[in-house]
Protein backbone atom coordinates (compact mmCIF):
# COMPACT_ATOMS: atom_id res chain seq x y z
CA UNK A 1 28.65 23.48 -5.73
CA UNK A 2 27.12 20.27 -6.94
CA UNK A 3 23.33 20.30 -7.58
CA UNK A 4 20.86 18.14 -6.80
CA UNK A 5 19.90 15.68 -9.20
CA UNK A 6 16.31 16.85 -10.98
CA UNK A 7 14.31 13.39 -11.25
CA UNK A 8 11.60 14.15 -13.75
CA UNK A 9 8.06 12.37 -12.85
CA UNK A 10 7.60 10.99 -16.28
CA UNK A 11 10.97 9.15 -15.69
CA UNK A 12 9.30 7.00 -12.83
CA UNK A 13 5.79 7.10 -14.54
CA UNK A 14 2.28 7.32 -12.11
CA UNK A 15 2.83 3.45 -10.64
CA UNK A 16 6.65 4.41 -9.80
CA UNK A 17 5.91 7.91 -8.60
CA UNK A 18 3.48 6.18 -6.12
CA UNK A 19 6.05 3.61 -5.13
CA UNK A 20 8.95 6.76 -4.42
CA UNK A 21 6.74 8.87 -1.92
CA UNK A 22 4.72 6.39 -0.05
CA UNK A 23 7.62 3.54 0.37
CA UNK A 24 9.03 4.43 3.74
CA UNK A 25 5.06 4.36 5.26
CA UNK A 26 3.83 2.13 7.27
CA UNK A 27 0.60 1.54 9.17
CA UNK A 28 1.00 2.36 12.95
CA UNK A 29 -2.46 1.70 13.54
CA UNK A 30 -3.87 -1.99 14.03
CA UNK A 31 -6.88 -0.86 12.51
CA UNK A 32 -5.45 0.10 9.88
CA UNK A 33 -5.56 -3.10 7.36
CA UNK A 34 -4.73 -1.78 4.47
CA UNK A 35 -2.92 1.26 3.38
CA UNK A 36 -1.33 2.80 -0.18
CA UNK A 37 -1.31 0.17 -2.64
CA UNK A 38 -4.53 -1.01 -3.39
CA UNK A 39 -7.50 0.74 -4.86
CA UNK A 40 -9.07 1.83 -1.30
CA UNK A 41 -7.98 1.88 2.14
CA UNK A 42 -8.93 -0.44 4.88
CA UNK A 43 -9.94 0.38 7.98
CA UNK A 44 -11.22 -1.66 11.21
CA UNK A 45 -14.47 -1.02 11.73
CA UNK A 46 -15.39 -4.25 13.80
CA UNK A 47 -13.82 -7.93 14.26
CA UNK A 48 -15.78 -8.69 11.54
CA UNK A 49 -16.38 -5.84 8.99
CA UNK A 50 -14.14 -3.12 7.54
CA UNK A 51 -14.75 0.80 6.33
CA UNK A 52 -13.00 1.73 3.18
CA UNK A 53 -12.01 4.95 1.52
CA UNK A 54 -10.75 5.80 -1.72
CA UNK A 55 -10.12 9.34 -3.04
CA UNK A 56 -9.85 10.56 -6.42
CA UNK A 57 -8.64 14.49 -7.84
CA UNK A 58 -9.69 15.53 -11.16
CA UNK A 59 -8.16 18.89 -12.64
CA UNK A 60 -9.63 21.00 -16.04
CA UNK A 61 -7.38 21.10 -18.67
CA UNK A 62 -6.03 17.04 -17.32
CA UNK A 63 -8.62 15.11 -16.41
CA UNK A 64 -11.79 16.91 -18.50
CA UNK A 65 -12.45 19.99 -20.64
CA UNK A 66 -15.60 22.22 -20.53
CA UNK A 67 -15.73 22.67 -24.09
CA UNK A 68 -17.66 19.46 -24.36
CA UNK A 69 -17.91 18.34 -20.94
CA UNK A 70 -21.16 18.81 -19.91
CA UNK A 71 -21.36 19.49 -15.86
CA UNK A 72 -24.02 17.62 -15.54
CA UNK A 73 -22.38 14.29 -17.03
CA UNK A 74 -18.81 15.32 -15.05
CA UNK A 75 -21.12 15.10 -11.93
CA UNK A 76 -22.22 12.02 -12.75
CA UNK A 77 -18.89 10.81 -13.82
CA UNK A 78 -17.29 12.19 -10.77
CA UNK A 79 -19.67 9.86 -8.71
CA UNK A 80 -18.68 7.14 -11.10
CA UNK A 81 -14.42 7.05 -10.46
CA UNK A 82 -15.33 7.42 -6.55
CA UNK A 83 -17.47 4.36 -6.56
CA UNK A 84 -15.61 2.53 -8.73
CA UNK A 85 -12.77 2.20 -6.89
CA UNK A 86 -14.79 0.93 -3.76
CA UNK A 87 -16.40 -1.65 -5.76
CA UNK A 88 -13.11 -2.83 -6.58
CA UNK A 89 -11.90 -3.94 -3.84
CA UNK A 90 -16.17 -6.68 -3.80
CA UNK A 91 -17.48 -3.89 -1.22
CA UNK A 92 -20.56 -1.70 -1.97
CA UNK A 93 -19.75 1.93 -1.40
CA UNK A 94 -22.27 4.09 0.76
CA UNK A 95 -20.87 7.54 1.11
CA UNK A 96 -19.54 10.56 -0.54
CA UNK A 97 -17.38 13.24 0.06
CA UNK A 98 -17.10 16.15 -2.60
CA UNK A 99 -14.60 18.78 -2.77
CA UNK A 100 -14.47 21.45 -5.11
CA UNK A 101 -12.09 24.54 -6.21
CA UNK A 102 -14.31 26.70 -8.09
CA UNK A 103 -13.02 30.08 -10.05
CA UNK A 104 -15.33 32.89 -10.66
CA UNK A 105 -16.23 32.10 -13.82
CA UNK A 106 -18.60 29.46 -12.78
CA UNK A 107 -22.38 30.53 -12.22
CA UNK A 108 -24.69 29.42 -8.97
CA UNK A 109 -26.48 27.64 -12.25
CA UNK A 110 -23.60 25.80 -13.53
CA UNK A 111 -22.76 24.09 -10.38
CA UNK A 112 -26.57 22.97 -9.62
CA UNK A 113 -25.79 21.51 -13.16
CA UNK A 114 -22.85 19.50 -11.82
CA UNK A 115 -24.69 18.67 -8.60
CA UNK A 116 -27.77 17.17 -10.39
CA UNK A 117 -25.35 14.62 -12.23
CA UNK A 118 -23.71 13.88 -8.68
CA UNK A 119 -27.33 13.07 -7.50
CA UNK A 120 -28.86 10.90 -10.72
CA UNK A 121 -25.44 9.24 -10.18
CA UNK A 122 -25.82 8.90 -6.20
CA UNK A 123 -29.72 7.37 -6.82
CA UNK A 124 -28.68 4.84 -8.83
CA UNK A 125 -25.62 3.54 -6.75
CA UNK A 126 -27.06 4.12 -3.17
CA UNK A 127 -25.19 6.57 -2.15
CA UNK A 128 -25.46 8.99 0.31
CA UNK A 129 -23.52 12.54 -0.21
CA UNK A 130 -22.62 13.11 3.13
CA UNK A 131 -20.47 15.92 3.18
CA UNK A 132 -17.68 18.38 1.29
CA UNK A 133 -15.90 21.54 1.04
CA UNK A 134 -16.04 24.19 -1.73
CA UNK A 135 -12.88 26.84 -2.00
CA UNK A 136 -12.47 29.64 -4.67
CA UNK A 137 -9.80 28.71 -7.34
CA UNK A 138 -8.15 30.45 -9.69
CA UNK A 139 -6.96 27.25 -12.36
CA UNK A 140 -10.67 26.67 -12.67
CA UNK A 141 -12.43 23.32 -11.66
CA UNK A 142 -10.91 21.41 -9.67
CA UNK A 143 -12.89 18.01 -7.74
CA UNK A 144 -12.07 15.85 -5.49
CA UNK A 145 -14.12 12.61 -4.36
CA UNK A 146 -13.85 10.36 -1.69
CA UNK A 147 -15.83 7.46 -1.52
CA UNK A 148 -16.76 5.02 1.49
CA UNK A 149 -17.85 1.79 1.52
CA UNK A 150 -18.82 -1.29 3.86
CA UNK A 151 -17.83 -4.83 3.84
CA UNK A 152 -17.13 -7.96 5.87
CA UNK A 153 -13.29 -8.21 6.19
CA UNK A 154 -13.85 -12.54 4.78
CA UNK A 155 -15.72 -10.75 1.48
CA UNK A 156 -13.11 -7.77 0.72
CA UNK A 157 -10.72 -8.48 -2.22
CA UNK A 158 -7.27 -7.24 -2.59
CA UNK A 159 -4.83 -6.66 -5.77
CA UNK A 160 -2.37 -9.26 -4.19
CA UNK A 161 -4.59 -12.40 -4.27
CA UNK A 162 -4.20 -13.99 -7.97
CA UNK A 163 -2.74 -17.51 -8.29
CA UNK A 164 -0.43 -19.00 -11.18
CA UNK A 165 -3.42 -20.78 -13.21
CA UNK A 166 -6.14 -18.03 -12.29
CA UNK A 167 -8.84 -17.04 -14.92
CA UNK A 168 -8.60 -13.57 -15.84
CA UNK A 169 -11.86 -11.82 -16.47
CA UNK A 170 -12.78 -8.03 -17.22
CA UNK A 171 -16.54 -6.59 -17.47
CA UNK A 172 -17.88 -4.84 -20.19
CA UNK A 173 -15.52 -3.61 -23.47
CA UNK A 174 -12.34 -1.95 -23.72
CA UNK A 175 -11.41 1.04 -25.82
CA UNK A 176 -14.79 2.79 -25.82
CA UNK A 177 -14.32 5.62 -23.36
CA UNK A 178 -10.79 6.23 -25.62
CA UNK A 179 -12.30 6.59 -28.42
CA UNK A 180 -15.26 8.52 -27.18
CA UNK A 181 -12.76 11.24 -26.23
CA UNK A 182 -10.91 11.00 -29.38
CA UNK A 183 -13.99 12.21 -31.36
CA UNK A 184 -14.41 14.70 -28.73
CA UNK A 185 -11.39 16.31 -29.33
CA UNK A 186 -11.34 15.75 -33.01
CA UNK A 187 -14.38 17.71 -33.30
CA UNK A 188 -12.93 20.76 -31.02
CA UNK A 189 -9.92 20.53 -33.47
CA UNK A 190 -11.95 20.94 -36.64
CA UNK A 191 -15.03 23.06 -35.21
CA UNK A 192 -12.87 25.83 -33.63
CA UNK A 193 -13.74 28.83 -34.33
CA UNK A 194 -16.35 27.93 -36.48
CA UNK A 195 -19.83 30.08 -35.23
CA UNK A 196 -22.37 27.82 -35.24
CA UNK A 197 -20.66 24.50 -34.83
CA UNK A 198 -22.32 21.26 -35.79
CA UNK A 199 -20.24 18.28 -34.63
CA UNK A 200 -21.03 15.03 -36.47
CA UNK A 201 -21.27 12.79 -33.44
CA UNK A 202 -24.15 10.29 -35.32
CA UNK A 203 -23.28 6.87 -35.32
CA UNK A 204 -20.97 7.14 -32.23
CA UNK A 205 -23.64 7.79 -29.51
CA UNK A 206 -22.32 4.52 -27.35
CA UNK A 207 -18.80 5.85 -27.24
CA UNK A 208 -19.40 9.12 -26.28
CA UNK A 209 -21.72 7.73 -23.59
CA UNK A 210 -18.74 5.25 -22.52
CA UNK A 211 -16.53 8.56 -21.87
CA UNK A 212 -18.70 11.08 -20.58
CA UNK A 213 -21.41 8.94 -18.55
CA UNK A 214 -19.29 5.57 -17.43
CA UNK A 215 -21.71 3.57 -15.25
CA UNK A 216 -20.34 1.66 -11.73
CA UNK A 217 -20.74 -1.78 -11.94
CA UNK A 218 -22.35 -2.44 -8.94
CA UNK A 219 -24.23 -4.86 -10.89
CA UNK A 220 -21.28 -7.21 -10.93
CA UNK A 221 -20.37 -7.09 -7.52
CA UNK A 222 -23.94 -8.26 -6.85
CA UNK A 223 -24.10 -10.83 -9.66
CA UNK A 224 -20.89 -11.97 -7.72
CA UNK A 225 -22.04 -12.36 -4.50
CA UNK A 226 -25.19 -14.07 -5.78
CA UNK A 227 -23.01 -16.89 -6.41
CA UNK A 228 -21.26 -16.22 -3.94
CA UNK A 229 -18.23 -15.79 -6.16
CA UNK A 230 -15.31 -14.18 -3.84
CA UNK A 231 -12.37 -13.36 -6.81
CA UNK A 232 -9.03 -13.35 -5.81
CA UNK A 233 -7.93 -10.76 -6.81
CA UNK A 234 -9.28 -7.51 -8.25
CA UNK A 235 -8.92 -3.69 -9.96
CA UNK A 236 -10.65 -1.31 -11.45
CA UNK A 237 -10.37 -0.78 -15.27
CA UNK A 238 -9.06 3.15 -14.91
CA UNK A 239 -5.36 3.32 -16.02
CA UNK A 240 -6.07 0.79 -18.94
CA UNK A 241 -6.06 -3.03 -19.39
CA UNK A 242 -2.26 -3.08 -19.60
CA UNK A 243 -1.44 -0.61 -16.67
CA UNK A 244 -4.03 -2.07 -14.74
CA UNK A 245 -3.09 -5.74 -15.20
CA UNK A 246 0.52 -4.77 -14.86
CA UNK A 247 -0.21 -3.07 -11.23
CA UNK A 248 -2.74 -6.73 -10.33
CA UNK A 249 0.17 -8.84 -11.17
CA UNK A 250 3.07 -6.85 -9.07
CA UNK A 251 1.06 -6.82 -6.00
CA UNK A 252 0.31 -10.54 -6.29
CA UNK A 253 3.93 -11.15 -7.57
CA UNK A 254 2.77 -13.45 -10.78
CA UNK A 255 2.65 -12.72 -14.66
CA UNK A 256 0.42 -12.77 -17.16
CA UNK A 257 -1.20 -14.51 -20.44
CA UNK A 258 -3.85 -12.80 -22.07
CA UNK A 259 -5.27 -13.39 -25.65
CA UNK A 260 -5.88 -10.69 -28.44
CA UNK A 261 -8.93 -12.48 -29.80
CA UNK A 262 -10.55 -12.81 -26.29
CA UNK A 263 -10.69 -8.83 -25.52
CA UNK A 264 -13.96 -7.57 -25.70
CA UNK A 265 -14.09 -4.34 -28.04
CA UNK A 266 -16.98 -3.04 -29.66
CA UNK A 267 -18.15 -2.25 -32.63
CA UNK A 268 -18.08 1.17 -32.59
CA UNK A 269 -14.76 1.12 -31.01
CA UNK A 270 -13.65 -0.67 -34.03
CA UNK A 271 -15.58 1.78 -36.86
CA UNK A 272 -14.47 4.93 -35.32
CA UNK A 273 -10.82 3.79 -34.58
CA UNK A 274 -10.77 2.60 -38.19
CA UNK A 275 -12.02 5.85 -39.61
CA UNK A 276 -9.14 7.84 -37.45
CA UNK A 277 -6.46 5.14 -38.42
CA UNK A 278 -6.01 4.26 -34.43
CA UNK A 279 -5.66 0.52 -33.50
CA UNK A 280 -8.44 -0.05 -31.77
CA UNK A 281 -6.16 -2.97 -29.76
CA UNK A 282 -3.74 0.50 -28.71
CA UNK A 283 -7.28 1.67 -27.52
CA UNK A 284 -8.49 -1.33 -25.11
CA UNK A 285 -5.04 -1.95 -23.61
CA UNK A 286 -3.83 2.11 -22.98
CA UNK A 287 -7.14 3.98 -23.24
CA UNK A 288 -8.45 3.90 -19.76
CA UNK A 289 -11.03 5.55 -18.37
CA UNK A 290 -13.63 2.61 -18.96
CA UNK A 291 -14.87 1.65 -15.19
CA UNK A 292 -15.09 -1.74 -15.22
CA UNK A 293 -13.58 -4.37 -13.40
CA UNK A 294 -10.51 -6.80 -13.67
CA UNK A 295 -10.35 -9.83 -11.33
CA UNK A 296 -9.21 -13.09 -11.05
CA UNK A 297 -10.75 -16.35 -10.25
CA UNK A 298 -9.59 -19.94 -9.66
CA UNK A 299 -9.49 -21.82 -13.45
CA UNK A 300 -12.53 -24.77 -10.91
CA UNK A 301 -14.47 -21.78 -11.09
CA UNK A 302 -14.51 -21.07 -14.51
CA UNK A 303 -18.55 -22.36 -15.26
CA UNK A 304 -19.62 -20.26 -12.21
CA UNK A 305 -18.24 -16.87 -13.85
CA UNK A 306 -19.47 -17.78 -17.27
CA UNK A 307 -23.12 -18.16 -15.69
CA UNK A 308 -22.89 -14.58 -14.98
CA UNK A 309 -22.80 -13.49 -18.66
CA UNK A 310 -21.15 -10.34 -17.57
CA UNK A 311 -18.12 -11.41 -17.62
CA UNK A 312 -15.17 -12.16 -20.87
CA UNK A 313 -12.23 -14.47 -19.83
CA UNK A 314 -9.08 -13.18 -21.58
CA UNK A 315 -6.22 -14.76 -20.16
CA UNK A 316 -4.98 -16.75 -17.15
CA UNK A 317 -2.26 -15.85 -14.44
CA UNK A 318 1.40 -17.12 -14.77
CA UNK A 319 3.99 -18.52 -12.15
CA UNK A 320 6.04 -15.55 -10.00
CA UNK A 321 8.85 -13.94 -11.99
CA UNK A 322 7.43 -13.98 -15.04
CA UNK A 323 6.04 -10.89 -17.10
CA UNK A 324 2.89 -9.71 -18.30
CA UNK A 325 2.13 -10.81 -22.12
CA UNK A 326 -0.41 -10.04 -24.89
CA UNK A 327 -0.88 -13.37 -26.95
CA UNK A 328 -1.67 -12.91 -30.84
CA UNK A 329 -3.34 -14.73 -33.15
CA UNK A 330 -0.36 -16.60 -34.21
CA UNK A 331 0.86 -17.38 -31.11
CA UNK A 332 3.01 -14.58 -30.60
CA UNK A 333 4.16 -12.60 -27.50
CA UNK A 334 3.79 -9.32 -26.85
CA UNK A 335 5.16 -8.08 -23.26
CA UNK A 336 3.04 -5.07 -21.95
CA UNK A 337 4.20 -1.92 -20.78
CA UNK A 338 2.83 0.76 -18.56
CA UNK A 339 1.54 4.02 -19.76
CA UNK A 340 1.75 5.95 -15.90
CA UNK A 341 1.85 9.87 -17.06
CA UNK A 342 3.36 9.59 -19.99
CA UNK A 343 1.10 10.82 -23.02
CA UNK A 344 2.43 8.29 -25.98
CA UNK A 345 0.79 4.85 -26.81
């Protein structure tokens, strides 16, 4: 008898895995605005204003590992990917949901540990935790977030907005929160089963800060609205600047033009990815991780977003059917590619 062909996921990659389950739904609802495909849902709330949701899983041993995680930062940092994904879409998030799957070798103590990171990082965003579940597990940690926001429908901002000529800015610096965990696990690669480890982590404070204790930049969708700067399109910075700008540009059926000289990476980015012989480039386009935010913005608004001084231009958008390319130096073009699940860069 003839099997079944076998379809392994890192054949489609995260984007196209997305794509095969959730193409044959639909919204039946009218108040449902916006379903799968950006980076929160939309609901109806009013004529005028909108509820959205965005949930996020993270799994030990994938997504973080205790032997340098501290709870208190993955609290924090849990609060951080929920949020994010709200402010993506120019709406402040309010609420929080949190899930966990907890096995029995985590103490009463060790879980007020990861509950006072949630709460530093819920005071400092606004946000309410309003309610959760907690199961026993037997794979260890296991969380799941799900954020909700507020907006008016007129503010919200979608992936499919950007226009052939856009400006394409991104917040902060690229690479760090790579990098960060690349020490990380350097130093659980050397330091096992050493007794009293030391790690040598001097020098490289900002990028383990970058990966373990991302900040939500709420402060850019309110520097935004000051100016009442509405982008056209937007996404957060999770998946990496090429993955990222790859899933921006499908949704609003464009390309691409971005400059190697124009993206932001730090110093430290560059020192430590020297010192490990990584291209620190490698780092800011595939990395993720870092939280901030990529939009778009019409090229007459280009002295508004520069006011902000948040805020690096690196590119502009191209016309529909053409791809998404890295520019070098000497004017040469690089087309980017999509990590999705698959673990080379």
């Amino acid at each position: 008898m003839e099997q079944n062909k076998r379809t392994q996921i890192a054949e489609l990659g995260e984007f196209g895995l997305i794509d095969k389950l959730t193409g044959a739904f639909a919204p039946r609802n009218r108040t449902t605005l916006r379903g799968v495909g950006d980076d929160a849902a939309v609901i109806a709330a009013s004529r005028s204003e909108a509820t959205l949701v965005s949930t996020d899983l993270l799994m030990e041993g994938i997504d973080f590992d205790l032997t340098y995680f501290p709870l208190k930062h993955l609290g924090y940092k849990t609060v951080t990917v929920g949020a994010s994904d709200i402010l993506a879409m120019n709406a402040l998030p309010e609420q929080l949901l949190l899930s966990l799957g907890v096995s029995s070798k985590f103490s009463v103590e060790a879980l007020q540990e990861f509950y006072e990171g949630v709460r530093l990082a819920c005071e400092e965003l606004n946000i309410d935790l309003a309610g959760g579940d907690t199961t026993a597990s037997v794979t260890g940690l296991t969380v799941n977030v799900t954020a909700i926001g507020r907006a008016r429908r007129s503010d919200i901002v979608y992936r499919n907005g950007a226009k052939p000529n856009d400006l394409i800015c991104i917040t902060g610096n690229l690479g760090a929160a790579y990098m960060g965990l690349q020490l990380l696990e350097r130093e659980k690669r050397v330091l096992h089963d050493v007794e009293n480890p030391e790690p040598q982590f001097a020098g490289h404070e900002y990028l383990l800060e970058k990966y373990l204790k991302p900040r939500a930049r709420r402060d850019v969708i309110a520097a935004l609205a000051e100016e009442k700067l509405r982008p056209t399109a937007m996404i957060d910075l999770s998946d990496g600047l090429a993955s990222d700008l790859m899933q921006l540009c499908k949704a609003s059926d464009c390309g691409a033009r971005i400059y190697l000289e124009r993206i932001p990476i730090a110093r430290q980015t560059h020192q430590l990815a020297e010192e490990m012989h990584t291209d620190p480039v490698v780092a800011a386009l595939n990395g993720g991780q870092d939280h901030e935010l990529l939009f778009t913005v019409p090229l007459s608004m280009q002295e508004q977003v520069m006011r902000l001084g948040l805020v690096d231009v690196i590119g502009h958008i191209t016309q529909p059917g053409t791809e998404c390319y890295l520019v070098t130096p000497d004017g040469s073009d690089i087309r980017l590619k999509a990590q999705g699940f698959k673990e080379e860069i």
